[in-house]
N, C-alpha and C. Protein backbone atom coordinates (compact mmCIF):
# COMPACT_ATOMS: atom_id res chain seq x y z
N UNK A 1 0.84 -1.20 0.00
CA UNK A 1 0.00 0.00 0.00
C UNK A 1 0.87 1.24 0.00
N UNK A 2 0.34 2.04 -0.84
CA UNK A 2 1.39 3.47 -0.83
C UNK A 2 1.28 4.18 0.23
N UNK A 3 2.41 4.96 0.93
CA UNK A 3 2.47 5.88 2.20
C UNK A 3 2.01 7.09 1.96
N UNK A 4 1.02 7.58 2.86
CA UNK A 4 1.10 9.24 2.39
C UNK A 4 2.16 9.78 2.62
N UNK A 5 2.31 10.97 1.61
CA UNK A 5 3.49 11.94 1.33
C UNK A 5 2.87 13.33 2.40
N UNK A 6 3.85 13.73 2.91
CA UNK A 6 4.32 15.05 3.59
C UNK A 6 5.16 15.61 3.15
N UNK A 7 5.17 17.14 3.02
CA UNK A 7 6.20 17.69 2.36
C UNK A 7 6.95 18.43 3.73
N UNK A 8 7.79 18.41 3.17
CA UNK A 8 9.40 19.02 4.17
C UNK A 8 9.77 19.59 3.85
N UNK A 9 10.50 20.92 4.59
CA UNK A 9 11.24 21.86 3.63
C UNK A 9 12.83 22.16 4.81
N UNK A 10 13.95 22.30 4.10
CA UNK A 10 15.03 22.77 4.97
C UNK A 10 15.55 23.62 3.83
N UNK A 11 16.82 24.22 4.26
CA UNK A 11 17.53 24.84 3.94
C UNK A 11 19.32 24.16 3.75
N UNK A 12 19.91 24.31 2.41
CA UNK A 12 21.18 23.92 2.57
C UNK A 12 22.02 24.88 1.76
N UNK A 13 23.29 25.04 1.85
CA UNK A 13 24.12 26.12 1.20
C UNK A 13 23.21 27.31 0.64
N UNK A 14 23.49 27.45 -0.91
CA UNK A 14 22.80 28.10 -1.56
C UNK A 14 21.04 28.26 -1.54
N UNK A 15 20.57 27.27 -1.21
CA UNK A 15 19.25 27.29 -1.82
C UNK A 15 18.01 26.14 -0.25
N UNK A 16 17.11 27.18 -0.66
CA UNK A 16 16.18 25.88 -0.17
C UNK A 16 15.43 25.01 -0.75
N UNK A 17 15.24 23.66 0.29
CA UNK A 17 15.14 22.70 -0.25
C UNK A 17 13.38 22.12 -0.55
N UNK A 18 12.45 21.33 -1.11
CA UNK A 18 11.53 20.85 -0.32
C UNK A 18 11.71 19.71 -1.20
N UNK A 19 10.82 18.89 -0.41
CA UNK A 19 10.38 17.64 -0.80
C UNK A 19 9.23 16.70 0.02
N UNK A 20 8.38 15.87 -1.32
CA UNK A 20 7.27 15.21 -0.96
C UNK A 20 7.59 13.94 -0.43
N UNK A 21 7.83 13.35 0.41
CA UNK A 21 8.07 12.45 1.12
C UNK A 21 7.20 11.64 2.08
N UNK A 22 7.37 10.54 2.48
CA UNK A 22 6.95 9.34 3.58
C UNK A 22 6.99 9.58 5.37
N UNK A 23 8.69 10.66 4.92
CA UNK A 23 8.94 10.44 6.39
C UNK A 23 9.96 11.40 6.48
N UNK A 24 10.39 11.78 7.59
CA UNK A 24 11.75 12.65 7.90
C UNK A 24 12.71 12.46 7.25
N UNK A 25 12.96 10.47 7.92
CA UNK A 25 13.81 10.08 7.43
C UNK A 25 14.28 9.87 5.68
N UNK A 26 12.90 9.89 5.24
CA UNK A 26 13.23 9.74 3.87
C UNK A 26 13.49 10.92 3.09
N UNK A 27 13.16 12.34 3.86
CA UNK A 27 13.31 13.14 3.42
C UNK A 27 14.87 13.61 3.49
N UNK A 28 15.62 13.10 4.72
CA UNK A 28 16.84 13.43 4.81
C UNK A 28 17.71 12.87 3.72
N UNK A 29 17.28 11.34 3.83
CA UNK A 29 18.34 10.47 2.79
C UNK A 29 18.17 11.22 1.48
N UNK A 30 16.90 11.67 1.27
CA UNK A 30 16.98 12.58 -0.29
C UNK A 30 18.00 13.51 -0.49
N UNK A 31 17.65 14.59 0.50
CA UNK A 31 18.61 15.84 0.95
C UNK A 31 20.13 15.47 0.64
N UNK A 32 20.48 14.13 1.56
CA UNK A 32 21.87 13.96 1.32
C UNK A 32 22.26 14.34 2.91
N UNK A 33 20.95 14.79 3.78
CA UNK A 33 21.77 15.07 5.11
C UNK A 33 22.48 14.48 5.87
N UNK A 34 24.19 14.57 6.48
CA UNK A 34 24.51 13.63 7.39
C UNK A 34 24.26 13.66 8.87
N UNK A 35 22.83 14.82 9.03
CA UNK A 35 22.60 14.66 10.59
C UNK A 35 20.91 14.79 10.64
N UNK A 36 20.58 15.27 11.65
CA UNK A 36 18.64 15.63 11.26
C UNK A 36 18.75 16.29 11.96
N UNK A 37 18.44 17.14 10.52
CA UNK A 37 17.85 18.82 10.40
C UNK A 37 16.69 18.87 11.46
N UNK A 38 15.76 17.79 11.51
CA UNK A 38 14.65 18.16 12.20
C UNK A 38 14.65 18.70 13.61
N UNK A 39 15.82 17.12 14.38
CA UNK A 39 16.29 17.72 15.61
C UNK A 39 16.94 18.99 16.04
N UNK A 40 17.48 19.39 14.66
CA UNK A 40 18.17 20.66 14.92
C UNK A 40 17.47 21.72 14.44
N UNK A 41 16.28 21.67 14.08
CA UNK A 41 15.18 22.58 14.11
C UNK A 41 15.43 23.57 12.63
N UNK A 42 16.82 22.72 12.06
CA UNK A 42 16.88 23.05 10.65
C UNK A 42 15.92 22.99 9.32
N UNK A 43 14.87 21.94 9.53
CA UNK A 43 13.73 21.24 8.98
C UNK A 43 12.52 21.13 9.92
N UNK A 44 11.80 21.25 8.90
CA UNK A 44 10.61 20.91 9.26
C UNK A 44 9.13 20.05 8.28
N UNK A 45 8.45 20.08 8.56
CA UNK A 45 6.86 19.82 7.45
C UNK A 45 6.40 21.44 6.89
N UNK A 46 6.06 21.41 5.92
CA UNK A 46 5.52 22.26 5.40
C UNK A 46 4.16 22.59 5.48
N UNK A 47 3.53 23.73 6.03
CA UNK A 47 2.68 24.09 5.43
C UNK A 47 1.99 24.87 4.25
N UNK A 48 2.89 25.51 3.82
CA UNK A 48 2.76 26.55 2.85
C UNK A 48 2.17 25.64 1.95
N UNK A 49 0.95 25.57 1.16
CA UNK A 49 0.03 25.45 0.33
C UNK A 49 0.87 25.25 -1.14
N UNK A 50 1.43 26.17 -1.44
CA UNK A 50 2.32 26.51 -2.85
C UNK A 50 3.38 25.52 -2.97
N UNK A 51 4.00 25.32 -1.83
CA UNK A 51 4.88 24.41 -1.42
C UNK A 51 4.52 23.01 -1.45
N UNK A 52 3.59 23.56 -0.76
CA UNK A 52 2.86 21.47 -0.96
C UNK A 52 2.49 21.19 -2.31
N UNK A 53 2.05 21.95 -3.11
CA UNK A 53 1.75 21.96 -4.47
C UNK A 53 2.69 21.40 -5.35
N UNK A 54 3.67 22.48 -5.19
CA UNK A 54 4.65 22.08 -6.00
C UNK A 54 5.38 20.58 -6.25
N UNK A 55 5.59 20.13 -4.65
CA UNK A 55 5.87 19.02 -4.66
C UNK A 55 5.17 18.06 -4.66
N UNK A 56 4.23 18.14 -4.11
CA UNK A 56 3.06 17.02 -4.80
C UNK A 56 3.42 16.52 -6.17
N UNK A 57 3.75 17.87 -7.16
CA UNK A 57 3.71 17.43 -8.33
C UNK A 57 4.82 16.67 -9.02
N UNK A 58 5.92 16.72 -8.31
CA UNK A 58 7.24 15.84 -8.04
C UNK A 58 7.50 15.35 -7.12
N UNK A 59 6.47 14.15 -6.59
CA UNK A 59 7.15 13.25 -5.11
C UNK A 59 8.28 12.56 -5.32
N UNK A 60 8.95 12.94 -4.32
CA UNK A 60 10.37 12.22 -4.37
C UNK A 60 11.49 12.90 -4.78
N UNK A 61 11.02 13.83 -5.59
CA UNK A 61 12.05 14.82 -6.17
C UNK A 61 12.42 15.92 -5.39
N UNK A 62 13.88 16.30 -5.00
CA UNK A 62 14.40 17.28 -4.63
C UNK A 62 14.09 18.52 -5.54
N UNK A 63 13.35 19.41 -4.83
CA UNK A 63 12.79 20.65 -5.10
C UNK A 63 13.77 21.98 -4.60
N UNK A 64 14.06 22.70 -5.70
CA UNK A 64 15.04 23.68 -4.74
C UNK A 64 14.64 25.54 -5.35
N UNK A 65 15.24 26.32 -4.75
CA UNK A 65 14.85 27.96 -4.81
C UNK A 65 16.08 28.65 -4.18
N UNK A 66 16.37 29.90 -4.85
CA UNK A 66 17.50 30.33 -4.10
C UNK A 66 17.06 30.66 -2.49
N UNK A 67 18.11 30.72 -1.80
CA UNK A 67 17.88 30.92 -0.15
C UNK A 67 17.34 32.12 0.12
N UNK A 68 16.52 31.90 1.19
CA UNK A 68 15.60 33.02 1.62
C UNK A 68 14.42 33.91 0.80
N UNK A 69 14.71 33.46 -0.68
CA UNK A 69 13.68 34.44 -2.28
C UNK A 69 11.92 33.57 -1.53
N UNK A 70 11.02 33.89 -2.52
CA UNK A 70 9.55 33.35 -2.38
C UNK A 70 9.30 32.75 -3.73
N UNK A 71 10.50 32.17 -4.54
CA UNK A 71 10.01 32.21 -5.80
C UNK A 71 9.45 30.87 -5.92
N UNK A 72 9.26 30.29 -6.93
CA UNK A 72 8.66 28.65 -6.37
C UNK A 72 9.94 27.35 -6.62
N UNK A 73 9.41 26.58 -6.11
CA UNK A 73 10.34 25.51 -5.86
C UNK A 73 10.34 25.05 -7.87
N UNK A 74 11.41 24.42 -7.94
CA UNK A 74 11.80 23.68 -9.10
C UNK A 74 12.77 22.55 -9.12
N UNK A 75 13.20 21.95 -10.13
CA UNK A 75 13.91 20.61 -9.67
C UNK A 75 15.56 21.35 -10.01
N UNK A 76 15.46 22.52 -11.10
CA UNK A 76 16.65 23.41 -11.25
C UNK A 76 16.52 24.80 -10.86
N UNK A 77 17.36 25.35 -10.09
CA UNK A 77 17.09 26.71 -9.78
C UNK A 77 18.19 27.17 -9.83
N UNK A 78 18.27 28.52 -10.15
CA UNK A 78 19.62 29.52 -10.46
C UNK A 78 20.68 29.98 -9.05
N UNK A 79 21.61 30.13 -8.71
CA UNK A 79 22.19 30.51 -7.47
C UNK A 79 21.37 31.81 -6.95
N UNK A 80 21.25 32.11 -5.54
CA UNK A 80 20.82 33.63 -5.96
C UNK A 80 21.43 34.74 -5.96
N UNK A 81 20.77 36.15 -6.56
CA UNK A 81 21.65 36.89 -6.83
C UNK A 81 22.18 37.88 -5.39
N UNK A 82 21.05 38.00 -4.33
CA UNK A 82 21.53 37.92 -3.10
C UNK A 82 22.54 38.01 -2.29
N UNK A 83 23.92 37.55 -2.71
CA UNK A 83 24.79 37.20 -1.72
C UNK A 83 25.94 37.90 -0.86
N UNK A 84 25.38 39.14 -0.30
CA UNK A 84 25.96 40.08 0.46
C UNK A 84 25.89 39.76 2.28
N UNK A 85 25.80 38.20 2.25
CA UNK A 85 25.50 38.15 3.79
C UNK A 85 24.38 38.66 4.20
N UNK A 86 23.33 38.44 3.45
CA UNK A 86 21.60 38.72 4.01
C UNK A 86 21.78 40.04 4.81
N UNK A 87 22.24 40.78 3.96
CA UNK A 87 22.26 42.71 4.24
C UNK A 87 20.96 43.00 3.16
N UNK A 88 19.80 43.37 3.30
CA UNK A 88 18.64 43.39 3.12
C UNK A 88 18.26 44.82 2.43
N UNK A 89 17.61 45.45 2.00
CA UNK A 89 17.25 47.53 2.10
C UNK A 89 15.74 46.79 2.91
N UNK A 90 16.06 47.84 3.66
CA UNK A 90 15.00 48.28 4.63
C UNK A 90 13.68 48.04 3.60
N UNK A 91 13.65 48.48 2.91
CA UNK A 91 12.31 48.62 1.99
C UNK A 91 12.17 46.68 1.74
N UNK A 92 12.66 45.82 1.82
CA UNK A 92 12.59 44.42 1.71
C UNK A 92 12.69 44.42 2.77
N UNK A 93 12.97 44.53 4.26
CA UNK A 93 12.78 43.88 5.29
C UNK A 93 11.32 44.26 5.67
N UNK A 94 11.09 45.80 5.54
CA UNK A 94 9.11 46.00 5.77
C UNK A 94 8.77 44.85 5.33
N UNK A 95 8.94 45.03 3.63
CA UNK A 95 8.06 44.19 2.97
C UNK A 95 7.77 42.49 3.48
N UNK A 96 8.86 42.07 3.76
CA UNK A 96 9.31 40.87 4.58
C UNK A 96 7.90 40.85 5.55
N UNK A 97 8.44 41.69 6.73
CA UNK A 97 7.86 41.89 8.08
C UNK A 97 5.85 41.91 7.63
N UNK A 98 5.93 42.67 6.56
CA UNK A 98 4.37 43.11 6.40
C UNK A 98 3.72 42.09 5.95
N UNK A 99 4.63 40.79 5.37
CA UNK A 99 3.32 39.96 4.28
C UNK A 99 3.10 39.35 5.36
N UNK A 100 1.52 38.71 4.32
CA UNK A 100 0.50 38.49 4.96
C UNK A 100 0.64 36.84 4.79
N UNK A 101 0.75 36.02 6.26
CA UNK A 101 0.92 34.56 6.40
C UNK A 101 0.21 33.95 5.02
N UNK A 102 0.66 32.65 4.26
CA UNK A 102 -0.50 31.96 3.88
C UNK A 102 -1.22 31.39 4.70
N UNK A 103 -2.29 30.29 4.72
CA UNK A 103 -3.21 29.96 5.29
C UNK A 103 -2.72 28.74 4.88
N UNK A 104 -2.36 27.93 5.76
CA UNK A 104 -2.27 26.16 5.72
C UNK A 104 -3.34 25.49 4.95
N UNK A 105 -2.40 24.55 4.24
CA UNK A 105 -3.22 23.91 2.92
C UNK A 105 -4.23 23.33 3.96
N UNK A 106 -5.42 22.82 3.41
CA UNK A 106 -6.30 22.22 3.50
C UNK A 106 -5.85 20.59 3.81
N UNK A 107 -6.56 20.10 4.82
CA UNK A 107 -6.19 18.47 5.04
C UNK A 107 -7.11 17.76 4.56
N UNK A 108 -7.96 18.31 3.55
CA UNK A 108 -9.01 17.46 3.29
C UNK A 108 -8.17 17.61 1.92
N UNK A 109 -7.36 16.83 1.58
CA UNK A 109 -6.58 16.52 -0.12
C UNK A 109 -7.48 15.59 -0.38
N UNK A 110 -7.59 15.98 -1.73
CA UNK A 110 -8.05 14.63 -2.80
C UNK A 110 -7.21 13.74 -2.72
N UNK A 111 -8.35 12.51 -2.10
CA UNK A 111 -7.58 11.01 -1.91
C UNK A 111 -7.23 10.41 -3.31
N UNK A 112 -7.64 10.39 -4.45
CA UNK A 112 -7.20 10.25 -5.53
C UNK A 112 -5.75 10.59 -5.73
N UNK A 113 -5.61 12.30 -5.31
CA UNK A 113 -4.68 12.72 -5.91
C UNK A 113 -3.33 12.66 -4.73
N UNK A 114 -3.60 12.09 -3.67
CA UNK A 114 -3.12 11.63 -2.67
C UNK A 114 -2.22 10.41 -3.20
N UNK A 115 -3.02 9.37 -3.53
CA UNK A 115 -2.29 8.01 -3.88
C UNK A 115 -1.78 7.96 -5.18
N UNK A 116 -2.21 9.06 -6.04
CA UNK A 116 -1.35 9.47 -7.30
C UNK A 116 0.16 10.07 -7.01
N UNK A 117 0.01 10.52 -5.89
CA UNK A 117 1.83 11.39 -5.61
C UNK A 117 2.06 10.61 -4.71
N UNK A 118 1.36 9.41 -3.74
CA UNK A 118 2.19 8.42 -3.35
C UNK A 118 2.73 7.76 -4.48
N UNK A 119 1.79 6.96 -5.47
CA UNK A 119 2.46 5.92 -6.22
C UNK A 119 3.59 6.57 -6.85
N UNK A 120 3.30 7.85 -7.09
CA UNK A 120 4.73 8.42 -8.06
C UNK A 120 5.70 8.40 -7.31
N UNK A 121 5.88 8.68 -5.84
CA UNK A 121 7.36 8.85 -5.44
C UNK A 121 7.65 7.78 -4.80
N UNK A 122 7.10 6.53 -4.73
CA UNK A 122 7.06 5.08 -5.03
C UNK A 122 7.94 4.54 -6.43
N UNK A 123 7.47 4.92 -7.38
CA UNK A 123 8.41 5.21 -8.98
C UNK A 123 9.53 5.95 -9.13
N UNK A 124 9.98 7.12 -8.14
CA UNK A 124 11.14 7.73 -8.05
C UNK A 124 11.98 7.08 -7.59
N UNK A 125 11.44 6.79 -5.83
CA UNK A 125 12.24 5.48 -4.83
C UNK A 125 12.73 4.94 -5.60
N UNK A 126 12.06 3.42 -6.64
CA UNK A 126 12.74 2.81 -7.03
C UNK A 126 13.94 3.45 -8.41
N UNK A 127 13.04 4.60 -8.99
CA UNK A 127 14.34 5.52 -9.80
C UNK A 127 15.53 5.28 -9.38
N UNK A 128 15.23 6.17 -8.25
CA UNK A 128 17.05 6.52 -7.31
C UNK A 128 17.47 5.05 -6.98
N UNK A 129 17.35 4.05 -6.19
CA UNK A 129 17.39 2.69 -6.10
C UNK A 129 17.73 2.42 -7.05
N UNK A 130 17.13 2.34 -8.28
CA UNK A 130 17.79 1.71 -9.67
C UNK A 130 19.28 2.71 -9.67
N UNK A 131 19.23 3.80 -9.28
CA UNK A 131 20.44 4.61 -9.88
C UNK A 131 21.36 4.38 -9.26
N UNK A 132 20.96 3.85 -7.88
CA UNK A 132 22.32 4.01 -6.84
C UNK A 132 22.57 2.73 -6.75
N UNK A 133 21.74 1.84 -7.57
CA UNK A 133 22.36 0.66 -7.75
C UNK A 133 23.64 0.35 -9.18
N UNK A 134 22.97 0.85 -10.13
CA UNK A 134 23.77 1.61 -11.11
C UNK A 134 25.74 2.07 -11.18
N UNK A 135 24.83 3.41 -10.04
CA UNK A 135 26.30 3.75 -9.67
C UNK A 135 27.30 2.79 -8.61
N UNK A 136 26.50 1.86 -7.92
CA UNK A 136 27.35 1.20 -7.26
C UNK A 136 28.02 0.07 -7.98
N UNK A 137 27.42 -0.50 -8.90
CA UNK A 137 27.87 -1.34 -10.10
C UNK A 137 29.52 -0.77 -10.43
N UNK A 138 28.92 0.25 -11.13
CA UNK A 138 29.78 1.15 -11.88
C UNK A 138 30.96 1.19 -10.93
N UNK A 139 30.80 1.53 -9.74
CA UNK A 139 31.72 1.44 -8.72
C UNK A 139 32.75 0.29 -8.39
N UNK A 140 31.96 -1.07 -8.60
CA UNK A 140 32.40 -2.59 -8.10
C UNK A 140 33.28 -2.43 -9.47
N UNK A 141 32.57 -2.11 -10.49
CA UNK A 141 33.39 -2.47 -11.89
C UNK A 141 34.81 -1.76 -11.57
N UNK A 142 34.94 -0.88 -11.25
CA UNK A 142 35.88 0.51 -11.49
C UNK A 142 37.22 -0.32 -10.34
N UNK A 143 36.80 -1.10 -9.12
CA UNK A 143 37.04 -1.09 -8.35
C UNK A 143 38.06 -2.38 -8.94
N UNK A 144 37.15 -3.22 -9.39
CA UNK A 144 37.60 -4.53 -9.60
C UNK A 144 38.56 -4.71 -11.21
N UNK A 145 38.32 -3.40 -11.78
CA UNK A 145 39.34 -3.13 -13.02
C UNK A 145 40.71 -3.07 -12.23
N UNK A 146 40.44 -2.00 -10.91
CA UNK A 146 41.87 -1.34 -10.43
C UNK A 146 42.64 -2.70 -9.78
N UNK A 147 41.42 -3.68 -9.33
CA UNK A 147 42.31 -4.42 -8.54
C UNK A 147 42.99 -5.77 -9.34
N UNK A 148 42.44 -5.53 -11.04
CA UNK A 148 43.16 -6.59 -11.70
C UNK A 148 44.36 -6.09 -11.99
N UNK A 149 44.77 -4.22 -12.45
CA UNK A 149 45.61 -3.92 -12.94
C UNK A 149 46.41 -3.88 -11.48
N UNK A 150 45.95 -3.86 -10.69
CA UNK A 150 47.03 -4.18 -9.32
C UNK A 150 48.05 -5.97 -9.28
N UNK A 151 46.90 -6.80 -9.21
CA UNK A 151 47.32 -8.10 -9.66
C UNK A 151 48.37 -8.14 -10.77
N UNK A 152 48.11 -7.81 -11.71
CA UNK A 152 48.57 -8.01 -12.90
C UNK A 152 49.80 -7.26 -12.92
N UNK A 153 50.19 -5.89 -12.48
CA UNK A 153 51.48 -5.57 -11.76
C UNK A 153 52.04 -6.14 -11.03
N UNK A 154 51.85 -6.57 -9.62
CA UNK A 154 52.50 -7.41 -8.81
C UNK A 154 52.65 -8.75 -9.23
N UNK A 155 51.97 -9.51 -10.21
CA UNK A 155 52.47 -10.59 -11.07
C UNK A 155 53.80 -10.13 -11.47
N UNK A 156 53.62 -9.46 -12.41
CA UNK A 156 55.14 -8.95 -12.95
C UNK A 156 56.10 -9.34 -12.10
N UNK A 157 56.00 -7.84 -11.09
CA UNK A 157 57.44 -7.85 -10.27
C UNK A 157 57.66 -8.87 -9.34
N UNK A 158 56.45 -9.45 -9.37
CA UNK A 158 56.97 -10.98 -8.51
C UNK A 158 57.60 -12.19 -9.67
N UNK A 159 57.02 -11.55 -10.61
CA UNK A 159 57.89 -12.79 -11.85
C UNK A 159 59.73 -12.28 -12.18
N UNK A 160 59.43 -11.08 -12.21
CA UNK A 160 61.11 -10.55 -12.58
C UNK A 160 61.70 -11.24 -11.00
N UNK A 161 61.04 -10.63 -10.55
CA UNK A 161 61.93 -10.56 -8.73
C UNK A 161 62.62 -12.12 -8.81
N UNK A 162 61.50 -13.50 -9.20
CA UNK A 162 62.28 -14.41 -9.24
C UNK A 162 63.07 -14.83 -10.59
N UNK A 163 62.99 -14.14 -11.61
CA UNK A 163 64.32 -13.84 -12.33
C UNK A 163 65.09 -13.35 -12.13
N UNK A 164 65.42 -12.66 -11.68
CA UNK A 164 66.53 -11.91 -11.05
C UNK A 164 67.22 -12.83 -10.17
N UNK A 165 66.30 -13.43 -9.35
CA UNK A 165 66.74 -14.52 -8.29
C UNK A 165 67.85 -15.18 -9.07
N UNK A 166 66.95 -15.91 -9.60
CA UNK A 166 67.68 -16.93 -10.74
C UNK A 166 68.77 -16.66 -11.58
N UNK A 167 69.01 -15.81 -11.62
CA UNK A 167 70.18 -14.96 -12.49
C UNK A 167 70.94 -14.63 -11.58
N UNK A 168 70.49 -14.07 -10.05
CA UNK A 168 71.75 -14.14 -9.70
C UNK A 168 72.44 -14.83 -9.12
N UNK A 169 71.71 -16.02 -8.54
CA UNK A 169 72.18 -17.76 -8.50
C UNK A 169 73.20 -18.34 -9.73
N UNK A 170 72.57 -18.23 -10.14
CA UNK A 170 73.81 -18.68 -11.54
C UNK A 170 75.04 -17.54 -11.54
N UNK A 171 74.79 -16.35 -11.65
CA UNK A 171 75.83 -15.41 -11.42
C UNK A 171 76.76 -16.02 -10.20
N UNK A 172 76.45 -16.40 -9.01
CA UNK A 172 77.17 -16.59 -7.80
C UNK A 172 77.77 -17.78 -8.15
N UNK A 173 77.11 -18.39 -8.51
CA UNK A 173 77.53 -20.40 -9.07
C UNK A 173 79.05 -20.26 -9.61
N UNK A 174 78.73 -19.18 -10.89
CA UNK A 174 79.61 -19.20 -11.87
C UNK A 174 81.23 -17.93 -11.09
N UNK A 175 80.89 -17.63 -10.09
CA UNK A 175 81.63 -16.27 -9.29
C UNK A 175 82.49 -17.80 -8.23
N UNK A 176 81.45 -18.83 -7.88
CA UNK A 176 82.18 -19.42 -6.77
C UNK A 176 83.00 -20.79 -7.23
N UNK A 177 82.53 -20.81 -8.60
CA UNK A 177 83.55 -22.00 -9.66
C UNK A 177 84.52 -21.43 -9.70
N UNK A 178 84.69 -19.78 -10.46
CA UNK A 178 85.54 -19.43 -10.67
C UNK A 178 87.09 -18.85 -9.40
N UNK A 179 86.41 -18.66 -7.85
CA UNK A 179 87.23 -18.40 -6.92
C UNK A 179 87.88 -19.84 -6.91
N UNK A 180 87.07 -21.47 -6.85
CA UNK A 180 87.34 -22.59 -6.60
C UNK A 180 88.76 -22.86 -8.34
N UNK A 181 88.16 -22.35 -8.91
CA UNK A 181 89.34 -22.50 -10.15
C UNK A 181 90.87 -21.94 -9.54
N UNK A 182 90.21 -20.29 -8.88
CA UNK A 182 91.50 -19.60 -8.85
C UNK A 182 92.32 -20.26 -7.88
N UNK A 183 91.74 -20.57 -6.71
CA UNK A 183 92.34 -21.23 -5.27
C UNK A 183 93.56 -22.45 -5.83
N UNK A 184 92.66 -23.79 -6.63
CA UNK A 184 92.61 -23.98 -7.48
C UNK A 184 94.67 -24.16 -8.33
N UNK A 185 94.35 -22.94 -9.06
CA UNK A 185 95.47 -22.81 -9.50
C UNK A 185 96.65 -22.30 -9.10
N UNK A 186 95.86 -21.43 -7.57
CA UNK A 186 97.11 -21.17 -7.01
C UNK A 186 97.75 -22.12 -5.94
N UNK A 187 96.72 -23.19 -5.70
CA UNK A 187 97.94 -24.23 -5.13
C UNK A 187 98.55 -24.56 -6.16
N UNK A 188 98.19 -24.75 -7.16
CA UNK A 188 99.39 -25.67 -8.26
C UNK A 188 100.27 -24.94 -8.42
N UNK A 189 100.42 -23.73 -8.85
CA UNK A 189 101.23 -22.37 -9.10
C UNK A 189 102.41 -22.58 -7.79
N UNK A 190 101.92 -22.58 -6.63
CA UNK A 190 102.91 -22.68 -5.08
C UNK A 190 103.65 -24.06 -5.24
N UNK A 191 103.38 -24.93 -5.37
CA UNK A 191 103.91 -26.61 -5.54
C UNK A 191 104.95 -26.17 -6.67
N UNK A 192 104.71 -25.77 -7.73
CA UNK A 192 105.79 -25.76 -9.30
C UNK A 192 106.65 -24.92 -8.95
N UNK A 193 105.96 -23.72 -8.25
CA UNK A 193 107.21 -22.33 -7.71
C UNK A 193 108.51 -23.55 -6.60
N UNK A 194 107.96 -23.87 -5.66
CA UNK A 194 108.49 -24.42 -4.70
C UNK A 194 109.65 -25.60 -5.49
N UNK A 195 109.24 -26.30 -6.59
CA UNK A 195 110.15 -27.74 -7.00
C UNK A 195 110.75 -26.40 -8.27
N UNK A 196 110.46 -25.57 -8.33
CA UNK A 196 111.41 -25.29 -10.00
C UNK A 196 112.26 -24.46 -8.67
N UNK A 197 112.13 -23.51 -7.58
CA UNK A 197 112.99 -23.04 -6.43
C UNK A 197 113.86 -24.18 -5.53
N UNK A 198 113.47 -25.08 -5.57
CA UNK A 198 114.47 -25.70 -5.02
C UNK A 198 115.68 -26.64 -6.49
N UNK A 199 115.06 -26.76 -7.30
CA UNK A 199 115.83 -26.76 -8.64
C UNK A 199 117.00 -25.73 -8.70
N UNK A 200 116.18 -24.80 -9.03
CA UNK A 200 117.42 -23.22 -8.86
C UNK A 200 118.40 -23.84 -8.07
N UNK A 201 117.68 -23.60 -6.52
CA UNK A 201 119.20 -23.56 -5.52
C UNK A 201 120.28 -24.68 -5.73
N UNK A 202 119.65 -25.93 -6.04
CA UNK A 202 120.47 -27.10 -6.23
C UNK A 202 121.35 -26.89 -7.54
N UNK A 203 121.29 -26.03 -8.70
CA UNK A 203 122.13 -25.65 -9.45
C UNK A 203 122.74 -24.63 -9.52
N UNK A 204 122.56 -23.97 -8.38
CA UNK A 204 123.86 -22.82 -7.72
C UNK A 204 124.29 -23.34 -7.41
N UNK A 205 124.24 -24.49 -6.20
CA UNK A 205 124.99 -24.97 -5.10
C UNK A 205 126.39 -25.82 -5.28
């Protein structure tokens, strides 16, 4: 059965936010918040009528407006032009101060049109779900490319490493024949010195 939608509205960087949602919580995971706004009195439910409107007409969809303007929510909105640190002219803070509240939407919504913007942001849910399944794919793939070209490097240098081994085993082989040659020849060299030296002396003598 579809959940009724409540709309929520907070504020983040640039712009505010709303959205038609199930629950706080689902409204946060939309947002992207890593704490709740609600507890921190950053968020709330909406009443504004226009507001609920809007999103009704996109459940599920992040709705945004530059910060602090009255203009209406959209799924793209421009930065605003605003940005002097909410330094105001007096003539916009009256105006501010003077308007006149809206009047809280009506709770008697068309149940029709009730379970029409449930089922739709029911169809978004699984949207984003499909997407963030998507991107997590995309992710495993990306992940599991890096970790073949990791493998596939350390193959290498573990294949040279035991060539090298091997090469320089034979290098040493052929280093410790050749000391065993020299040793080798220099006993024979000492024995021939010694009988052709005592030769010598015996034909001085």
């Amino acid at each position: 059965m579809a959940r009724k939608l409540k709309t929520f509205q907070t504020s983040l960087g640039f712009f505010d936010l709303a959205i038609a949602a199930p629950s706080m919580k689902a409204a946060l995971e939309a947002w992207g918040a890593n704490s709740n706004l609600f507890h921190q009195g950053a968020a709330k439910e909406s009443d504004d009528p226009d507001v609920i409107a809007a999103a009704m007409k996109k459940p599920g969809v992040v709705l945004r407006r530059p910060v602090g303007s009255d203009r209406s929510f959209s799924e793209q909105a421009e930065l605003p032009t605003d940005l002097d640190g909410g330094r105001r002219s007096t003539k916009a803070a009256r105006k501010s101060k003077g308007a006149v509240a809206k009047k809280p939407a009506s709770r008697s919504v068309d149940k029709a049109a009730e379970r029409t913007a449930a089922l739709a942001y029911e169809r978004e849910e699984k949207r984003r779900a499909h997407e963030r399944a998507r991107e997590e794919a995309a992710r495993q793939k990306e992940r599991e490319r890096r970790q073949q070209a990791v493998d596939k490097a350390q193959s290498a240098l573990d294949k040279a490493e035991q060539e090298h081994t091997k090469r320089a085993a034979a290098i040493q082989a052929e280093v410790d024949a050749l000391a065993n040659r020299s040793q080798t020849e220099d006993d024979r060299w000492n024995k021939e010195k010694e009988r052709l030296e005592a030769a010598l002396r015996r034909a001085r003598s």
